[in-house]
C-alpha atoms as a PDB file:
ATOM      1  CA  UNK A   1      -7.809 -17.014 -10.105  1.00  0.00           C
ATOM      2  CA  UNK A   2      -9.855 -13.907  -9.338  1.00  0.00           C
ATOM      3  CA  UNK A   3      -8.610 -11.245  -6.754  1.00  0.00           C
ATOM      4  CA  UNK A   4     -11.190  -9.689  -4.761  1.00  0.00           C
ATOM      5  CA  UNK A   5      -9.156  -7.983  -1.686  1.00  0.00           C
ATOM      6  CA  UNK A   6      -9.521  -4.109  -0.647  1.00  0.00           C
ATOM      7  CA  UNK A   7      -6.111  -2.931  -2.399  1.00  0.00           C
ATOM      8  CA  UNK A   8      -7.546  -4.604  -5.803  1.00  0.00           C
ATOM      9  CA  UNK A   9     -11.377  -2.529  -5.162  1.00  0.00           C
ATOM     10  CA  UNK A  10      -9.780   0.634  -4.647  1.00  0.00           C
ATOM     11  CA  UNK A  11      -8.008   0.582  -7.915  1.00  0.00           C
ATOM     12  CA  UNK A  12     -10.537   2.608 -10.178  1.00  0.00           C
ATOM     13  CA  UNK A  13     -11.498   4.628  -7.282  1.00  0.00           C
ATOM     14  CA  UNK A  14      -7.811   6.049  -7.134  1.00  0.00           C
ATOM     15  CA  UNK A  15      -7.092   6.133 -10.771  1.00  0.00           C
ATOM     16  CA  UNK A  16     -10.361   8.529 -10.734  1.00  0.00           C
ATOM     17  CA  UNK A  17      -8.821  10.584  -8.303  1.00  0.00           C
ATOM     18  CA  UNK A  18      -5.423  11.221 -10.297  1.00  0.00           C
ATOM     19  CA  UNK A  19      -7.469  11.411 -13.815  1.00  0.00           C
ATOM     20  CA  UNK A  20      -5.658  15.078 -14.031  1.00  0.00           C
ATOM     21  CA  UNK A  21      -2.504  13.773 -14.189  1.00  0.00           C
ATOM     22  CA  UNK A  22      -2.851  11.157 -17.119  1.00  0.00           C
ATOM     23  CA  UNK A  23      -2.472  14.415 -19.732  1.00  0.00           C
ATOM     24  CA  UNK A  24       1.310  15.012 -18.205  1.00  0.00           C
ATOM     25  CA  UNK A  25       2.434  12.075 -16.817  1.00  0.00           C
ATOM     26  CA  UNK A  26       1.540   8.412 -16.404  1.00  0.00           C
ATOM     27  CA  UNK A  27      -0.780   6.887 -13.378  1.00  0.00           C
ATOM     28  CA  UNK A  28      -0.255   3.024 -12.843  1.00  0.00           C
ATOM     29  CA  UNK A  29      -1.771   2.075  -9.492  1.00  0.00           C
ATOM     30  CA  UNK A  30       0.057  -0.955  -8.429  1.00  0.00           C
ATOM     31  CA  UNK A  31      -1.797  -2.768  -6.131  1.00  0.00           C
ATOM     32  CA  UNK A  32       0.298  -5.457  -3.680  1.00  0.00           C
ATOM     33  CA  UNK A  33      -0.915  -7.840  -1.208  1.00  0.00           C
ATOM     34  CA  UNK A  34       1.432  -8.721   1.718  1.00  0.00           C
ATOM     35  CA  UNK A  35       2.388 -12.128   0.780  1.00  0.00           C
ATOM     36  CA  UNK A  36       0.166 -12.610  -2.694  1.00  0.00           C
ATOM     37  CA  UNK A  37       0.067 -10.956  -6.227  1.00  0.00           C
ATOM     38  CA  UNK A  38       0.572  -7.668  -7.851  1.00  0.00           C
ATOM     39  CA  UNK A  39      -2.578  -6.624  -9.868  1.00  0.00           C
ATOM     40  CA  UNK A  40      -1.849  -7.511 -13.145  1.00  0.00           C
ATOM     41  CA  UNK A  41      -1.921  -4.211 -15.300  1.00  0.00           C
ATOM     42  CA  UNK A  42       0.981  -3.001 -12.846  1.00  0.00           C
ATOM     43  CA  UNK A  43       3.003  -6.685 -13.446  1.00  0.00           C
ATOM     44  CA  UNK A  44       2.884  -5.838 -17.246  1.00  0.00           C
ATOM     45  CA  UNK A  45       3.621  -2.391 -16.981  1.00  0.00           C
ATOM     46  CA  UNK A  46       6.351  -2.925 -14.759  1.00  0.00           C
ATOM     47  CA  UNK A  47       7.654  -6.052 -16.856  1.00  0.00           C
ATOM     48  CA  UNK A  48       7.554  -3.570 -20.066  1.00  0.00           C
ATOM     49  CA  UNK A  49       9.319  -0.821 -17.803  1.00  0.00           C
ATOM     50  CA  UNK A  50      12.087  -3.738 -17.306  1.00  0.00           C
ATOM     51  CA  UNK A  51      12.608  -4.644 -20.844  1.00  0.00           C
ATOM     52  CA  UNK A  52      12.755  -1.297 -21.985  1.00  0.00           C
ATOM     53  CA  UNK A  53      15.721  -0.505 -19.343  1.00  0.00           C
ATOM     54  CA  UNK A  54      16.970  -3.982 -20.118  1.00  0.00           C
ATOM     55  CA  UNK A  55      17.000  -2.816 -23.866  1.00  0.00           C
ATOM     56  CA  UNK A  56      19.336   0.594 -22.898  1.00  0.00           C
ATOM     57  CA  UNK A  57      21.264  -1.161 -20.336  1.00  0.00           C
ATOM     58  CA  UNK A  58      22.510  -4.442 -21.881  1.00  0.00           C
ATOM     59  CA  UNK A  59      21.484  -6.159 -18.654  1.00  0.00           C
ATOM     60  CA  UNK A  60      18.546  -8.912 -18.919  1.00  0.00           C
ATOM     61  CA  UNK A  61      18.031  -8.359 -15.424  1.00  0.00           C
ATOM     62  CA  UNK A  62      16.489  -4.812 -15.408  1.00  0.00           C
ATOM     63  CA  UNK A  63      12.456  -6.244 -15.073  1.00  0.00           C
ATOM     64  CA  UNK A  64      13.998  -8.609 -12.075  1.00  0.00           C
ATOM     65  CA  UNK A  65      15.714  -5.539 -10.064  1.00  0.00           C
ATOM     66  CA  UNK A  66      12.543  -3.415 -10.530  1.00  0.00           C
ATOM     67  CA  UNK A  67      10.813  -6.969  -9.008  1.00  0.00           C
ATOM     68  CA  UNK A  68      13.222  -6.692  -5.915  1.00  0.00           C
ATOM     69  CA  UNK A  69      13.036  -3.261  -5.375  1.00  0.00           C
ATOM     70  CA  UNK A  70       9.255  -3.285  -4.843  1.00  0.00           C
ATOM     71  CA  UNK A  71       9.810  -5.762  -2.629  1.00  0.00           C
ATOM     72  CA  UNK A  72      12.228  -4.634  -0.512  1.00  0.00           C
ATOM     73  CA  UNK A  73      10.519  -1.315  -0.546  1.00  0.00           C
ATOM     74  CA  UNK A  74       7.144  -3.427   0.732  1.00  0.00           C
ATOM     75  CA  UNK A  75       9.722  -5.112   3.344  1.00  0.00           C
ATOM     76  CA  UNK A  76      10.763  -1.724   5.042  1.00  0.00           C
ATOM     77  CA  UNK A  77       6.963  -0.142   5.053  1.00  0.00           C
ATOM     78  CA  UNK A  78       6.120  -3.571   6.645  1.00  0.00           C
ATOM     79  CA  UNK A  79       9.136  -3.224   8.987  1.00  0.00           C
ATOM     80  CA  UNK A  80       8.141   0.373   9.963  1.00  0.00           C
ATOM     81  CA  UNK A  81       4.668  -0.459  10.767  1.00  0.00           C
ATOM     82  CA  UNK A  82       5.670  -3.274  13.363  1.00  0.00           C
ATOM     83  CA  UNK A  83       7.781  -1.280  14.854  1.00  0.00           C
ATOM     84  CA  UNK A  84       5.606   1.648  15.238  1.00  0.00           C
ATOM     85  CA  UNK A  85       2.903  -0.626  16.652  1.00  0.00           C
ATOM     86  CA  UNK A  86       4.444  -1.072  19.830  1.00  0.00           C
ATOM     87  CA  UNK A  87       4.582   1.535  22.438  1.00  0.00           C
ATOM     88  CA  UNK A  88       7.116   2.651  24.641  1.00  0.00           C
ATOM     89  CA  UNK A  89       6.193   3.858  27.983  1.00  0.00           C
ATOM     90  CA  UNK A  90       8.935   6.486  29.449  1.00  0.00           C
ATOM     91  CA  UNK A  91       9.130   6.521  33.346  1.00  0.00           C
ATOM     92  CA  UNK A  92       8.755  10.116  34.439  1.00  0.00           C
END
């Protein structure tokens, strides 16, 4: 299956922007469609962030909860931007 949607283009462009950064910290551009895929360098990153916390923890669930968070955190953005898209006209 091959991706070709703006958020998956703009990838290399933004991880050229942040190159600076890469010496201190690390830059994974996670790219997520509305109701499709996560690119998939960011699924295995995130997946290896999840087993690592799942290794500290004790929990198997670690990798699942990051899952859910990202979603819910797409959910709100989504919910914000609906509701900003109306406008609300005051009588003077």
């Amino acid at each position: 299956m091959r991706i070709n949607t703006v958020s998956y283009r703009l990838i290399p462009i933004i991880s050229t922007k942040y190159v600076d950064f890469t010496a201190a910290y690390i830059f994974q551009p996670i790219a997520v469609e509305n109701m499709g895929p996560i690119n998939a360098s960011a699924l295995d990153f995130i997946s290896n962030k999840g087993q690592k916390i799942s290794y500290l923890s004790g929990d198997d669930r670690e990798a699942q909860f990051l899952f859910q968070r990202i979603s819910v955190t797409i959910q709100r953005f989504n919910s914000v931007l609906l509701h900003n898209s109306f406008s609300i006209d005051c009588p003077d």
